[in-house]
N, C-alpha and C. Protein backbone atom coordinates (compact mmCIF):
# COMPACT_ATOMS: atom_id res chain seq x y z
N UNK A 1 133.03 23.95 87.65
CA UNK A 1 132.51 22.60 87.47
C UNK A 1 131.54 22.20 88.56
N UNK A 2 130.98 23.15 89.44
CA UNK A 2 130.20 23.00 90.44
C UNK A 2 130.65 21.76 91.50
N UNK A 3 132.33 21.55 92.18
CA UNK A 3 132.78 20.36 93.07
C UNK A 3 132.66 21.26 94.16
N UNK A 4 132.19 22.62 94.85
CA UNK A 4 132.06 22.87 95.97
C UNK A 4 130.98 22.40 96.61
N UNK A 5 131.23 20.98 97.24
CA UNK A 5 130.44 20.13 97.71
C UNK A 5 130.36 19.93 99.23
N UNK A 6 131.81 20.04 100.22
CA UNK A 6 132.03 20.02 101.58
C UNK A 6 131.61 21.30 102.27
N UNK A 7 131.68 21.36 102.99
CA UNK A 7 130.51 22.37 104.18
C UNK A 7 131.80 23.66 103.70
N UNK A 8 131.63 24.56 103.26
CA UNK A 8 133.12 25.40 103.01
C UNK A 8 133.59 26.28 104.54
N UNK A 9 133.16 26.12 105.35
CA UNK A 9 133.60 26.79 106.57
C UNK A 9 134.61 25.65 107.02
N UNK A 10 134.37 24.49 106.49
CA UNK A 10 135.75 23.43 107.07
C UNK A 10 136.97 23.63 105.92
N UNK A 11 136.98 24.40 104.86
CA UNK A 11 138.56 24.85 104.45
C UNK A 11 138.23 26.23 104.20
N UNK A 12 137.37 26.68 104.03
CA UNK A 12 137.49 28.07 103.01
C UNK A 12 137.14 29.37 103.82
N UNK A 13 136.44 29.24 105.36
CA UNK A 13 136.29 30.37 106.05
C UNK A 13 134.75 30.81 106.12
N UNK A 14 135.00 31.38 107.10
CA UNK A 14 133.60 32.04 107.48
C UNK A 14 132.85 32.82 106.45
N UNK A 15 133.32 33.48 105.81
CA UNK A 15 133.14 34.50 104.89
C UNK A 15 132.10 33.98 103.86
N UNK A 16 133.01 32.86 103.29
CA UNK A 16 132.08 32.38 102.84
C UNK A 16 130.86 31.05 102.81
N UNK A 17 131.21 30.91 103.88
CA UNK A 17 129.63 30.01 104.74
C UNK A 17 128.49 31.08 104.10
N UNK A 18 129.01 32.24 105.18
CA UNK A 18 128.03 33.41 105.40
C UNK A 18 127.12 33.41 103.24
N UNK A 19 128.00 34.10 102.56
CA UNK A 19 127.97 34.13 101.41
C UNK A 19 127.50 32.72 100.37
N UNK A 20 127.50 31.46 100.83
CA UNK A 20 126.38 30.37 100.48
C UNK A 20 125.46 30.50 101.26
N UNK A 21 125.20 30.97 102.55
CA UNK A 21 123.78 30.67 102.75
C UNK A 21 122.75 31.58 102.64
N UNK A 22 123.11 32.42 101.67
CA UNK A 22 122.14 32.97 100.88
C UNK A 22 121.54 32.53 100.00
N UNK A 23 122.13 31.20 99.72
CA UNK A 23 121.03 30.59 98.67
C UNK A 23 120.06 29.24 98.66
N UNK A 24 120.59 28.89 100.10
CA UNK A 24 119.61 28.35 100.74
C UNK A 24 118.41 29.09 101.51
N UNK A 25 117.49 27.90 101.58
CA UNK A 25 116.13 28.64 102.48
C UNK A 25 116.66 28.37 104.22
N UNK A 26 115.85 29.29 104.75
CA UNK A 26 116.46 28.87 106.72
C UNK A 26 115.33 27.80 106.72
N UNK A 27 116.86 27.64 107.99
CA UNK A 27 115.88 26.14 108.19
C UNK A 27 116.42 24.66 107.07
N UNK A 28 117.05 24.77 105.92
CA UNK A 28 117.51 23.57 104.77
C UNK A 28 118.05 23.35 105.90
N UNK A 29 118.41 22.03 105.83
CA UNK A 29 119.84 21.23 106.25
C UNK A 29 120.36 20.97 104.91
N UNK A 30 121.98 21.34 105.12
CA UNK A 30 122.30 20.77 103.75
C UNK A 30 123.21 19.76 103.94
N UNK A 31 123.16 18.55 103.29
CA UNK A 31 123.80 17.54 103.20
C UNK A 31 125.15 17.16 102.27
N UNK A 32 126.08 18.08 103.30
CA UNK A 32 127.45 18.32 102.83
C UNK A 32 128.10 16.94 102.62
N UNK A 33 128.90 16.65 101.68
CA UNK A 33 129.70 15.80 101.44
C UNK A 33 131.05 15.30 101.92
N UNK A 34 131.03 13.92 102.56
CA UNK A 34 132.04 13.54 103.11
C UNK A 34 133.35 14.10 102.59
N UNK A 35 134.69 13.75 103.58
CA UNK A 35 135.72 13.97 102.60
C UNK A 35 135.92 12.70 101.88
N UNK A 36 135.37 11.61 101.92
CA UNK A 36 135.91 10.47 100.66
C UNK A 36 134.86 10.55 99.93
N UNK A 37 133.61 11.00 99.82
CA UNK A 37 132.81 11.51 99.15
C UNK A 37 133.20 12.38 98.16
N UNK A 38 133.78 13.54 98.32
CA UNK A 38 134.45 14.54 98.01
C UNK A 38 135.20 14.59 96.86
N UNK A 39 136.13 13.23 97.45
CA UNK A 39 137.27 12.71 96.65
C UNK A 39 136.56 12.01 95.12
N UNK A 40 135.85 11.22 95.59
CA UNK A 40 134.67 10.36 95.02
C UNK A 40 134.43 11.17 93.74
N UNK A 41 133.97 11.81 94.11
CA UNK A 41 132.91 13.06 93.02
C UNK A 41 134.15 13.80 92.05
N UNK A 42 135.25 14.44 93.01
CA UNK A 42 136.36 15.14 92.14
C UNK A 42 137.08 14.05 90.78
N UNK A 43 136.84 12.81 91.42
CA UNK A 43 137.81 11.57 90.68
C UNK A 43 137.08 11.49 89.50
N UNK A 44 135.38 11.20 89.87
CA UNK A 44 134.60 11.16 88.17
C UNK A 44 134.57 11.93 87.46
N UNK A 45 134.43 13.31 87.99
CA UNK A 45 134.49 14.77 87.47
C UNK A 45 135.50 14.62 86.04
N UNK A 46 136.71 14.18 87.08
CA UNK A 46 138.22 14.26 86.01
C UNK A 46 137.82 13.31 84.88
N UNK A 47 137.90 12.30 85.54
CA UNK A 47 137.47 11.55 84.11
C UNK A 47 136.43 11.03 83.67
N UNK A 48 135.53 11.44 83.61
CA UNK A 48 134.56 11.75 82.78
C UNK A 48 134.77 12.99 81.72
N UNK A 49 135.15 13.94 82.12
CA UNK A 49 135.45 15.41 81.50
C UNK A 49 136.81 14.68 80.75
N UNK A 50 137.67 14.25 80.82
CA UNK A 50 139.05 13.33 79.61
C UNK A 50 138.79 12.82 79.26
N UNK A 51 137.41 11.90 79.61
CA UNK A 51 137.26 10.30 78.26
C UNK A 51 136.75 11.20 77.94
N UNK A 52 135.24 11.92 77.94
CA UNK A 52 134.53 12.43 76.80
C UNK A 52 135.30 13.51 76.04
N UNK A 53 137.08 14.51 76.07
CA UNK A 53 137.70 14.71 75.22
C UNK A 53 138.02 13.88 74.55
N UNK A 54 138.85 12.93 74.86
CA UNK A 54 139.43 12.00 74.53
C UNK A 54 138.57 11.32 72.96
N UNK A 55 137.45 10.70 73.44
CA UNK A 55 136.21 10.67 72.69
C UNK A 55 136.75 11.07 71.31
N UNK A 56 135.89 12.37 72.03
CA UNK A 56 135.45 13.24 70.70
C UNK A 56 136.76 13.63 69.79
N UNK A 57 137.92 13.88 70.28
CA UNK A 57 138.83 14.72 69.51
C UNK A 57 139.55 13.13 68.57
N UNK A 58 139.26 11.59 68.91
CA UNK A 58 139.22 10.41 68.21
C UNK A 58 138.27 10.39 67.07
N UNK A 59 137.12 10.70 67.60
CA UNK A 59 136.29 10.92 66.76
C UNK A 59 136.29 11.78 65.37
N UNK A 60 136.58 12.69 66.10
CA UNK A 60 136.30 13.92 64.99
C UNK A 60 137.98 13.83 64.11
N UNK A 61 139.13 12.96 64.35
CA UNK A 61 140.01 12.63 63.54
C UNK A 61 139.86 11.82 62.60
N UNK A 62 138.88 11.10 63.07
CA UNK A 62 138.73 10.24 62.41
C UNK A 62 137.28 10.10 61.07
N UNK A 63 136.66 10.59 61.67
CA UNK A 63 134.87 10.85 61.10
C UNK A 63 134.51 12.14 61.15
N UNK A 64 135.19 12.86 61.38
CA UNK A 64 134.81 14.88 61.28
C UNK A 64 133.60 14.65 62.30
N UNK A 65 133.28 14.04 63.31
CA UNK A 65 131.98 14.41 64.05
C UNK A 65 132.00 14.28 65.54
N UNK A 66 131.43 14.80 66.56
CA UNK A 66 131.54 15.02 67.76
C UNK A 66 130.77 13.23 67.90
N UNK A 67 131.19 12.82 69.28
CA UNK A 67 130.70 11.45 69.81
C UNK A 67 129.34 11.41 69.71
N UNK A 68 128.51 13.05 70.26
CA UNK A 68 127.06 12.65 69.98
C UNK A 68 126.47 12.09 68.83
N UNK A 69 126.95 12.26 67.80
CA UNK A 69 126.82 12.01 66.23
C UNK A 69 127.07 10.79 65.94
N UNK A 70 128.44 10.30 66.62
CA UNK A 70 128.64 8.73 66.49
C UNK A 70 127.42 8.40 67.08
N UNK A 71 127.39 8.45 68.34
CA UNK A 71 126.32 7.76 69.39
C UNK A 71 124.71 7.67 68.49
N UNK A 72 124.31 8.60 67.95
CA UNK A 72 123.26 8.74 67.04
C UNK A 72 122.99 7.59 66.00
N UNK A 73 123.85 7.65 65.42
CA UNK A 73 124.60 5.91 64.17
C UNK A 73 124.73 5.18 65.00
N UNK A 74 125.05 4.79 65.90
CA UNK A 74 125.61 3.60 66.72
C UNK A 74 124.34 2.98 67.49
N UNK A 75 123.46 3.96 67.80
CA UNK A 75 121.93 3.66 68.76
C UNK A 75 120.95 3.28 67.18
N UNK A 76 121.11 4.15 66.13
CA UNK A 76 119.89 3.34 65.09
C UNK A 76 120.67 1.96 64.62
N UNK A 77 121.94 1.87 64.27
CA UNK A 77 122.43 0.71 63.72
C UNK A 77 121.85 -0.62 64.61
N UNK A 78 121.60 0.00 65.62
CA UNK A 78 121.44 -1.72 66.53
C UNK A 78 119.66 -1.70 66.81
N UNK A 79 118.83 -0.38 66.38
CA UNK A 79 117.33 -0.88 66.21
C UNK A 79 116.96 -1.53 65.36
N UNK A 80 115.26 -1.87 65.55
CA UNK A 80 115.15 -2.46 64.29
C UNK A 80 114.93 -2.28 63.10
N UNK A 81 115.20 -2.76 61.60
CA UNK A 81 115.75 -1.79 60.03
C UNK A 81 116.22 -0.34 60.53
N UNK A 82 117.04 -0.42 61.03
CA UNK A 82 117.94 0.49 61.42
C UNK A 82 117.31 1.90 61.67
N UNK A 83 116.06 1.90 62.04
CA UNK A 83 114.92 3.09 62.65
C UNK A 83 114.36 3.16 63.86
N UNK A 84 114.39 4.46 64.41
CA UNK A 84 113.45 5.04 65.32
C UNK A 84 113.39 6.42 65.61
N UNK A 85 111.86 6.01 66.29
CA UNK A 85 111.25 7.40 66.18
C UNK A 85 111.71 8.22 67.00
N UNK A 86 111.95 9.76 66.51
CA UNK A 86 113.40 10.91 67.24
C UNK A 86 113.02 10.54 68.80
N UNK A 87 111.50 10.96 69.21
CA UNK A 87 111.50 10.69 70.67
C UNK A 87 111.97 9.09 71.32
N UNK A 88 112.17 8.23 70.51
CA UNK A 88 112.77 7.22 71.43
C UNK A 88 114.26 7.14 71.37
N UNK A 89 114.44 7.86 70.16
CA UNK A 89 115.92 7.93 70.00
C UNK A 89 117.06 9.20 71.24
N UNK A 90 116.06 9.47 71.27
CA UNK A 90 116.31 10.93 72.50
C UNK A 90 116.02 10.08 73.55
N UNK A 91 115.52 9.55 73.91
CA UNK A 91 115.50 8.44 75.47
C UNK A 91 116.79 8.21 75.22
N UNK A 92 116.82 7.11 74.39
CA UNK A 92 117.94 6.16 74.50
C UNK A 92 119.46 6.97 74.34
N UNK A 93 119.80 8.13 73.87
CA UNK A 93 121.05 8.88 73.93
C UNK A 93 120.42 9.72 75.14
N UNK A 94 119.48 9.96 76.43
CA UNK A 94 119.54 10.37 77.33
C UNK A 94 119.55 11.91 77.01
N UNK A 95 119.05 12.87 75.70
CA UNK A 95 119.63 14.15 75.26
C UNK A 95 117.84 14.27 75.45
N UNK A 96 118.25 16.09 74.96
CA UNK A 96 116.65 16.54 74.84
C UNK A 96 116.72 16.53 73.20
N UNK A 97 115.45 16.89 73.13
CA UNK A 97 114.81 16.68 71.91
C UNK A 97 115.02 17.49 71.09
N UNK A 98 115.72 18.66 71.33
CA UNK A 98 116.27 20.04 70.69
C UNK A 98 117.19 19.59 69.86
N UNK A 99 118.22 19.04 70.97
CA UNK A 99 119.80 18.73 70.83
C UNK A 99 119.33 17.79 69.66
N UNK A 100 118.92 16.52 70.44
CA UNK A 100 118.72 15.16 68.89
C UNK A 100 118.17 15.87 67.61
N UNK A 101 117.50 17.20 67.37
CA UNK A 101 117.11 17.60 66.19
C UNK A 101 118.04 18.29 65.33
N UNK A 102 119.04 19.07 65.94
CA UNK A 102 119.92 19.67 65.39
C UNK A 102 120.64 18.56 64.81
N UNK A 103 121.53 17.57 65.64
CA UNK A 103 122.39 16.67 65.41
C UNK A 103 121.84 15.57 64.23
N UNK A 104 120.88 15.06 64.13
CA UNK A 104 120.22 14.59 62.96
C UNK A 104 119.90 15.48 61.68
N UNK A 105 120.18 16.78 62.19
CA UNK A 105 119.61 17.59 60.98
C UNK A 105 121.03 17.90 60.23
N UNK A 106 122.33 17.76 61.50
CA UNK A 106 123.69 17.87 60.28
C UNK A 106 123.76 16.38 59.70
N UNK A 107 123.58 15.26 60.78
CA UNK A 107 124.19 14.03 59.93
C UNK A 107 122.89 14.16 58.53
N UNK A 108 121.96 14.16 58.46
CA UNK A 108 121.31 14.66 57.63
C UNK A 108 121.87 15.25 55.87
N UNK A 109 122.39 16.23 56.28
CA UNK A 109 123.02 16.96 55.35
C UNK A 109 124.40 16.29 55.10
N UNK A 110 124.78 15.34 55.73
CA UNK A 110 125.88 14.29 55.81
C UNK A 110 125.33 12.97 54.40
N UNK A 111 124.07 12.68 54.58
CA UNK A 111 123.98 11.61 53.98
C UNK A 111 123.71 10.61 54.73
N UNK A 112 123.93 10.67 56.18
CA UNK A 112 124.06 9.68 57.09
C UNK A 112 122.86 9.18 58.01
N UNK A 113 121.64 9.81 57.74
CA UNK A 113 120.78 9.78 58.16
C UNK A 113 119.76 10.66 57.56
N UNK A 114 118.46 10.03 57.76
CA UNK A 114 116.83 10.12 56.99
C UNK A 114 115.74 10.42 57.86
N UNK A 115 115.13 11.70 57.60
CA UNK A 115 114.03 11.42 58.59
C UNK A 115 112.70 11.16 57.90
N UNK A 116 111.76 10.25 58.29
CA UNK A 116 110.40 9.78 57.57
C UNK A 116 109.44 9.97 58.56
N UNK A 117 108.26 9.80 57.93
CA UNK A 117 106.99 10.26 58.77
C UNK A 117 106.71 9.26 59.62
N UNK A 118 106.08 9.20 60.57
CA UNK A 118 106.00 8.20 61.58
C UNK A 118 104.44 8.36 61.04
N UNK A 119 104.18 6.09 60.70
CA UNK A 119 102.69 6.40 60.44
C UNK A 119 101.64 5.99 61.52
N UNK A 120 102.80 5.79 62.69
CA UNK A 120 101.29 5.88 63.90
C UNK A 120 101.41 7.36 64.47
N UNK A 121 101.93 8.22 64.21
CA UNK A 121 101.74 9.57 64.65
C UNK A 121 102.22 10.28 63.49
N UNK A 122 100.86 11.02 63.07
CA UNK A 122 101.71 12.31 62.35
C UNK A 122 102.32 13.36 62.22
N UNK A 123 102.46 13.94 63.77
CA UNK A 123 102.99 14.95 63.67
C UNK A 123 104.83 13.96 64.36
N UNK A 124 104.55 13.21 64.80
CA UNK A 124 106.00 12.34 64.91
C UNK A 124 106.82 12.26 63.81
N UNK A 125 107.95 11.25 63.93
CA UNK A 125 109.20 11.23 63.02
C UNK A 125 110.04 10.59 63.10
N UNK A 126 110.55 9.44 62.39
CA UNK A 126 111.11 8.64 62.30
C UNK A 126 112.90 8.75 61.71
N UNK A 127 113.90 8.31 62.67
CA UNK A 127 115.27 8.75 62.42
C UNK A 127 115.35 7.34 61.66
N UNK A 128 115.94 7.33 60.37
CA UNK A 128 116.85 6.47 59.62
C UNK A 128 118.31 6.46 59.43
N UNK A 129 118.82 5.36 59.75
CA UNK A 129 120.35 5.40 59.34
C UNK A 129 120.31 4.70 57.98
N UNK A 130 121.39 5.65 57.33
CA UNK A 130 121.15 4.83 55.91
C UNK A 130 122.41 4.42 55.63
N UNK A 131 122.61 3.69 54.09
CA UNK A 131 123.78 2.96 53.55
C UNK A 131 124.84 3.51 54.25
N UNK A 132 125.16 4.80 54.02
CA UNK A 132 125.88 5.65 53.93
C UNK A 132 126.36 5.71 55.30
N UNK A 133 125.68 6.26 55.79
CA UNK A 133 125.57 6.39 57.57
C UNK A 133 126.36 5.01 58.26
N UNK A 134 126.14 3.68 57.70
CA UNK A 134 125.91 2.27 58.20
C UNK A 134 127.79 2.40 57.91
N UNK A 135 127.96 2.79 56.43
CA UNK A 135 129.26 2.83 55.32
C UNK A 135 130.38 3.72 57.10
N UNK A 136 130.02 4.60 57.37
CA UNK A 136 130.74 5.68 58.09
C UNK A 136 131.11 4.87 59.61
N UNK A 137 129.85 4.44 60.12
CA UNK A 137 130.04 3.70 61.07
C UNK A 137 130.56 2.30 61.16
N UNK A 138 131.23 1.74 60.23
CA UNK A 138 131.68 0.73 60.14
C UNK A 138 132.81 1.10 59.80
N UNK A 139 133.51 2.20 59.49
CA UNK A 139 135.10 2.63 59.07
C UNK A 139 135.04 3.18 60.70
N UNK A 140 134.61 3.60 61.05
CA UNK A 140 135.31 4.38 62.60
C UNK A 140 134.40 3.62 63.96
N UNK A 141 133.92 2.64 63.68
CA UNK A 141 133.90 1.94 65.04
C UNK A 141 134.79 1.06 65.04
N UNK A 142 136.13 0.66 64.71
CA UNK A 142 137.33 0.02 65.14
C UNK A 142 138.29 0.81 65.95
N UNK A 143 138.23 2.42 65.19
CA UNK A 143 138.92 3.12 66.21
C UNK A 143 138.84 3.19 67.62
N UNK A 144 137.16 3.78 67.38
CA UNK A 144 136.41 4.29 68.54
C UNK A 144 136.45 2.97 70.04
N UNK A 145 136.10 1.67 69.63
CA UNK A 145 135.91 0.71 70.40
C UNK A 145 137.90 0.80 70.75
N UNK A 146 138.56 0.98 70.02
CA UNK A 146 140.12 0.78 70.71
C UNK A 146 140.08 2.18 71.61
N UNK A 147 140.10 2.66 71.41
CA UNK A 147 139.96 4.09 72.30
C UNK A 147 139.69 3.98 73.33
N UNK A 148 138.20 3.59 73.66
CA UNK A 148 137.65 3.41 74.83
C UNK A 148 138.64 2.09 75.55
N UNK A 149 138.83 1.14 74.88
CA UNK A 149 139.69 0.31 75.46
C UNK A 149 140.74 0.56 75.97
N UNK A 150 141.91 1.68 75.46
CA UNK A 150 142.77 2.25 75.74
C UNK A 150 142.56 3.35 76.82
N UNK A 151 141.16 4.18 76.85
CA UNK A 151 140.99 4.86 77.55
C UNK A 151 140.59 4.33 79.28
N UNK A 152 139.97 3.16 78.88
CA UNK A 152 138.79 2.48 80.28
C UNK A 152 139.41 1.21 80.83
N UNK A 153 139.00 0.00 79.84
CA UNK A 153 139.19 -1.05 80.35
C UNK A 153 140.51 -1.32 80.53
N UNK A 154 141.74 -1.26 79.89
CA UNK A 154 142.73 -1.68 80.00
C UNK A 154 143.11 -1.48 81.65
N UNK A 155 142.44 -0.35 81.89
CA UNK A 155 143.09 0.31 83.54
C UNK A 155 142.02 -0.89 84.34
N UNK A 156 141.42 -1.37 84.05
CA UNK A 156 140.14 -2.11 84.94
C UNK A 156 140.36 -3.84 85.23
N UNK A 157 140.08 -4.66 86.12
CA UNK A 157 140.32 -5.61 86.09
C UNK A 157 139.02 -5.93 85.76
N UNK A 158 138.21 -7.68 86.19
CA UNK A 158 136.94 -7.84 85.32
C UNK A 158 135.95 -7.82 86.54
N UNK A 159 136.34 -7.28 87.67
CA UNK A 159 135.53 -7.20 89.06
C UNK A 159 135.41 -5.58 88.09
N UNK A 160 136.41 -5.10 88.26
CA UNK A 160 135.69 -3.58 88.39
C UNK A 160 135.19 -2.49 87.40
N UNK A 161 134.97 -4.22 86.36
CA UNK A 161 134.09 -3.84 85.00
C UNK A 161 132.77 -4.05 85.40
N UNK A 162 132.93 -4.75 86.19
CA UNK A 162 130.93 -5.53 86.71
C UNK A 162 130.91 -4.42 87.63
N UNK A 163 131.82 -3.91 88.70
CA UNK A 163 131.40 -2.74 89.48
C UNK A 163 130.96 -1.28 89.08
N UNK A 164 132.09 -1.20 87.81
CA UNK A 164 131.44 0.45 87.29
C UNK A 164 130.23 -0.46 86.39
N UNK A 165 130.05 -0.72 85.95
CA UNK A 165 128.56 -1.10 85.60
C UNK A 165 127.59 -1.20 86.30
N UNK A 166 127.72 -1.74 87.57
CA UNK A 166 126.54 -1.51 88.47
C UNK A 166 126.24 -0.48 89.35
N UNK A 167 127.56 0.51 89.50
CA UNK A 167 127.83 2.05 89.80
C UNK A 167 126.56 2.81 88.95
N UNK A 168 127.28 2.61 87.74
CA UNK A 168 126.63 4.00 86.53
C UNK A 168 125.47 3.26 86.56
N UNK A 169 124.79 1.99 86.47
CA UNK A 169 123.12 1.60 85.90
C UNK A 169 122.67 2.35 87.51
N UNK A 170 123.43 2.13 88.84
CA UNK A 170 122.74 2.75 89.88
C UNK A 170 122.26 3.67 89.95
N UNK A 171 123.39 4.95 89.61
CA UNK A 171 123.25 6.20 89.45
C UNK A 171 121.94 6.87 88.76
N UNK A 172 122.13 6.20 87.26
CA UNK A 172 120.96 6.73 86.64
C UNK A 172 119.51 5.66 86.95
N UNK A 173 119.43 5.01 87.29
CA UNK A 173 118.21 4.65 87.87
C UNK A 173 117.91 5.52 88.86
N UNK A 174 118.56 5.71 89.82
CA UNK A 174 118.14 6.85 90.86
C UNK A 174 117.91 8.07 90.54
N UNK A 175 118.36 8.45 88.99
CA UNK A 175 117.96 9.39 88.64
C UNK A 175 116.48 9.52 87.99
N UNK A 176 116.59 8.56 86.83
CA UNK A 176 115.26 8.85 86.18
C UNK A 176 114.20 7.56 86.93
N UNK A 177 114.52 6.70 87.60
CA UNK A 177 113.33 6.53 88.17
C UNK A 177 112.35 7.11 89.58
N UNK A 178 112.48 6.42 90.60
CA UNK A 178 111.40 6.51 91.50
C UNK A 178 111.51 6.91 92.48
N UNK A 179 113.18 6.97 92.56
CA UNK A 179 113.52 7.12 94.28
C UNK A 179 113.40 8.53 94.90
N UNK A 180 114.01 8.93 96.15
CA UNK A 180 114.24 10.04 96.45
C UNK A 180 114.33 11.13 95.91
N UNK A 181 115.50 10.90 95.35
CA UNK A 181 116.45 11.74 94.17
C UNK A 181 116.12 11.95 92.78
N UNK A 182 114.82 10.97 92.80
CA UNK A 182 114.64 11.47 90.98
C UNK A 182 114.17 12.65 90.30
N UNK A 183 114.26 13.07 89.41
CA UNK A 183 113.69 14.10 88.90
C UNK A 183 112.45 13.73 88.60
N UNK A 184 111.33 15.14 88.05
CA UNK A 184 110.58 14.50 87.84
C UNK A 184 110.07 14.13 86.23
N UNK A 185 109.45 13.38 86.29
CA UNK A 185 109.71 12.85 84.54
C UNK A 185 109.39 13.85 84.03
N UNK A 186 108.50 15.28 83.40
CA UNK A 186 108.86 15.69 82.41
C UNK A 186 110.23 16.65 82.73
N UNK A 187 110.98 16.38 83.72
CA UNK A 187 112.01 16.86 83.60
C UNK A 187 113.36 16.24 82.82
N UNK A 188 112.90 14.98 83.00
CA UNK A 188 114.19 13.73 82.22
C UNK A 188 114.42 14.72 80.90
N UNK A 189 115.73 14.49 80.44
CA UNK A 189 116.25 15.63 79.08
C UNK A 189 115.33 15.15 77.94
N UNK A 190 115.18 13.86 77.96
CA UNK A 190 114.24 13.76 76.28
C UNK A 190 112.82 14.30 76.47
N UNK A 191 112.43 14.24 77.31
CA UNK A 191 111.18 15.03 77.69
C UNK A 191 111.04 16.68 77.42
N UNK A 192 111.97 16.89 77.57
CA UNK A 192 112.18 18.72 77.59
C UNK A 192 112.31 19.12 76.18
N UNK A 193 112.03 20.13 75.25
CA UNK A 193 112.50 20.54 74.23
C UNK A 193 113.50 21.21 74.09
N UNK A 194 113.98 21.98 75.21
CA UNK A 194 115.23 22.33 75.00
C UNK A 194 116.39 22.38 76.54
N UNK A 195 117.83 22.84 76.11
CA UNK A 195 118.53 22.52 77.19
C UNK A 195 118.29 23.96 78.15
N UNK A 196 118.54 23.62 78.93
CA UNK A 196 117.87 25.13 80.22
C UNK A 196 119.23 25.92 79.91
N UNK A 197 118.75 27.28 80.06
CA UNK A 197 119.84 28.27 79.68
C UNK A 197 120.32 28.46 80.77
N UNK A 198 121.54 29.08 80.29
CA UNK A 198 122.78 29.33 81.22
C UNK A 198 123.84 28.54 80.89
């Protein structure tokens, strides 16, 4: 899960210091992670990796489909006439443009979604949610919203609903915008056509 984050000569030995810094350049400083840092990172790791089971295996009991698929219905239901075009729809689920094509191409074969020509670009394309799609997402977003409730908020008071909210909008602002740490935009995932191998 890539959490070897602390300098490893402070638990794990010389051996393998020696054996990471082969993959640095001489000369990096690397900016090892506190131990409450540490902790920090291991804690989201966990759950993040259980809600998004959690999620999906609700999901797919309920609607035969992985969360990305919900999330797909759930992002056109709230545009406007329930459309947009794949590349904004790939912003807004944060995926590359590969991934959003496959996943529209099963709900697709579902019934649950339409793709139309985009008439300010033609080689563009426009994602539709249809009756059907609208029909699916309205039987399993009662589950889904208890889930997450059961999964998130119930554990949260209403401070540290406003705090992980201003946590996660932090995070990814520092990611896809301007700062230090950002990537660079045609690196953001909707930008890319596909996911990097490995």
């Amino acid at each position: 899960m890539g959490v070897l984050l602390i300098r490893p000569g402070a638990s794990w030995g010389d051996s393998l210091v020696q054996l990471l810094s082969n993959y640095y350049t001489v000369g990096m400083t690397t900016r090892w992670l506190t131990a409450e840092e540490q902790r920090a990172w291991r804690a989201y790791l966990a759950a993040s990796l259980l809600l998004e089971d959690v999620i999906d295996r609700q999901l797919q009991q309920e609607a035969g489909m992985p969360h990305l698929y919900y999330s797909v219905l759930a992002t056109l239901s709230e545009a406007p006439d329930r459309r947009l075009r794949m590349t904004d729809l790939a912003e807004a689920l944060k995926i590359t443009r590969s991934r959003l094509t496959y996943a529209v191409t099963r709900l697709e074969k579902d019934g649950a979604v339409r793709r139309e020509g985009c008439p300010s670009d033609r080689r563009g394309s426009v994602a539709v949610l249809t009756d059907e799609g609208a029909t699916v997402l309205e039987r399993t977003a009662p589950g889904h919203a208890e889930t997450v409730r059961a999964a998130v908020f119930d554990h949260l008071t209403p401070e540290q609903v406003g705090d992980l909210e201003r946590i996660c909008a932090g995070i990814a602002e520092a990611i896809q915008g301007d700062g230090r740490q950002a990537v660079r935009a045609d690196e953001l995932p909707w930008r890319r056509r596909s996911c990097p191998s490995g």
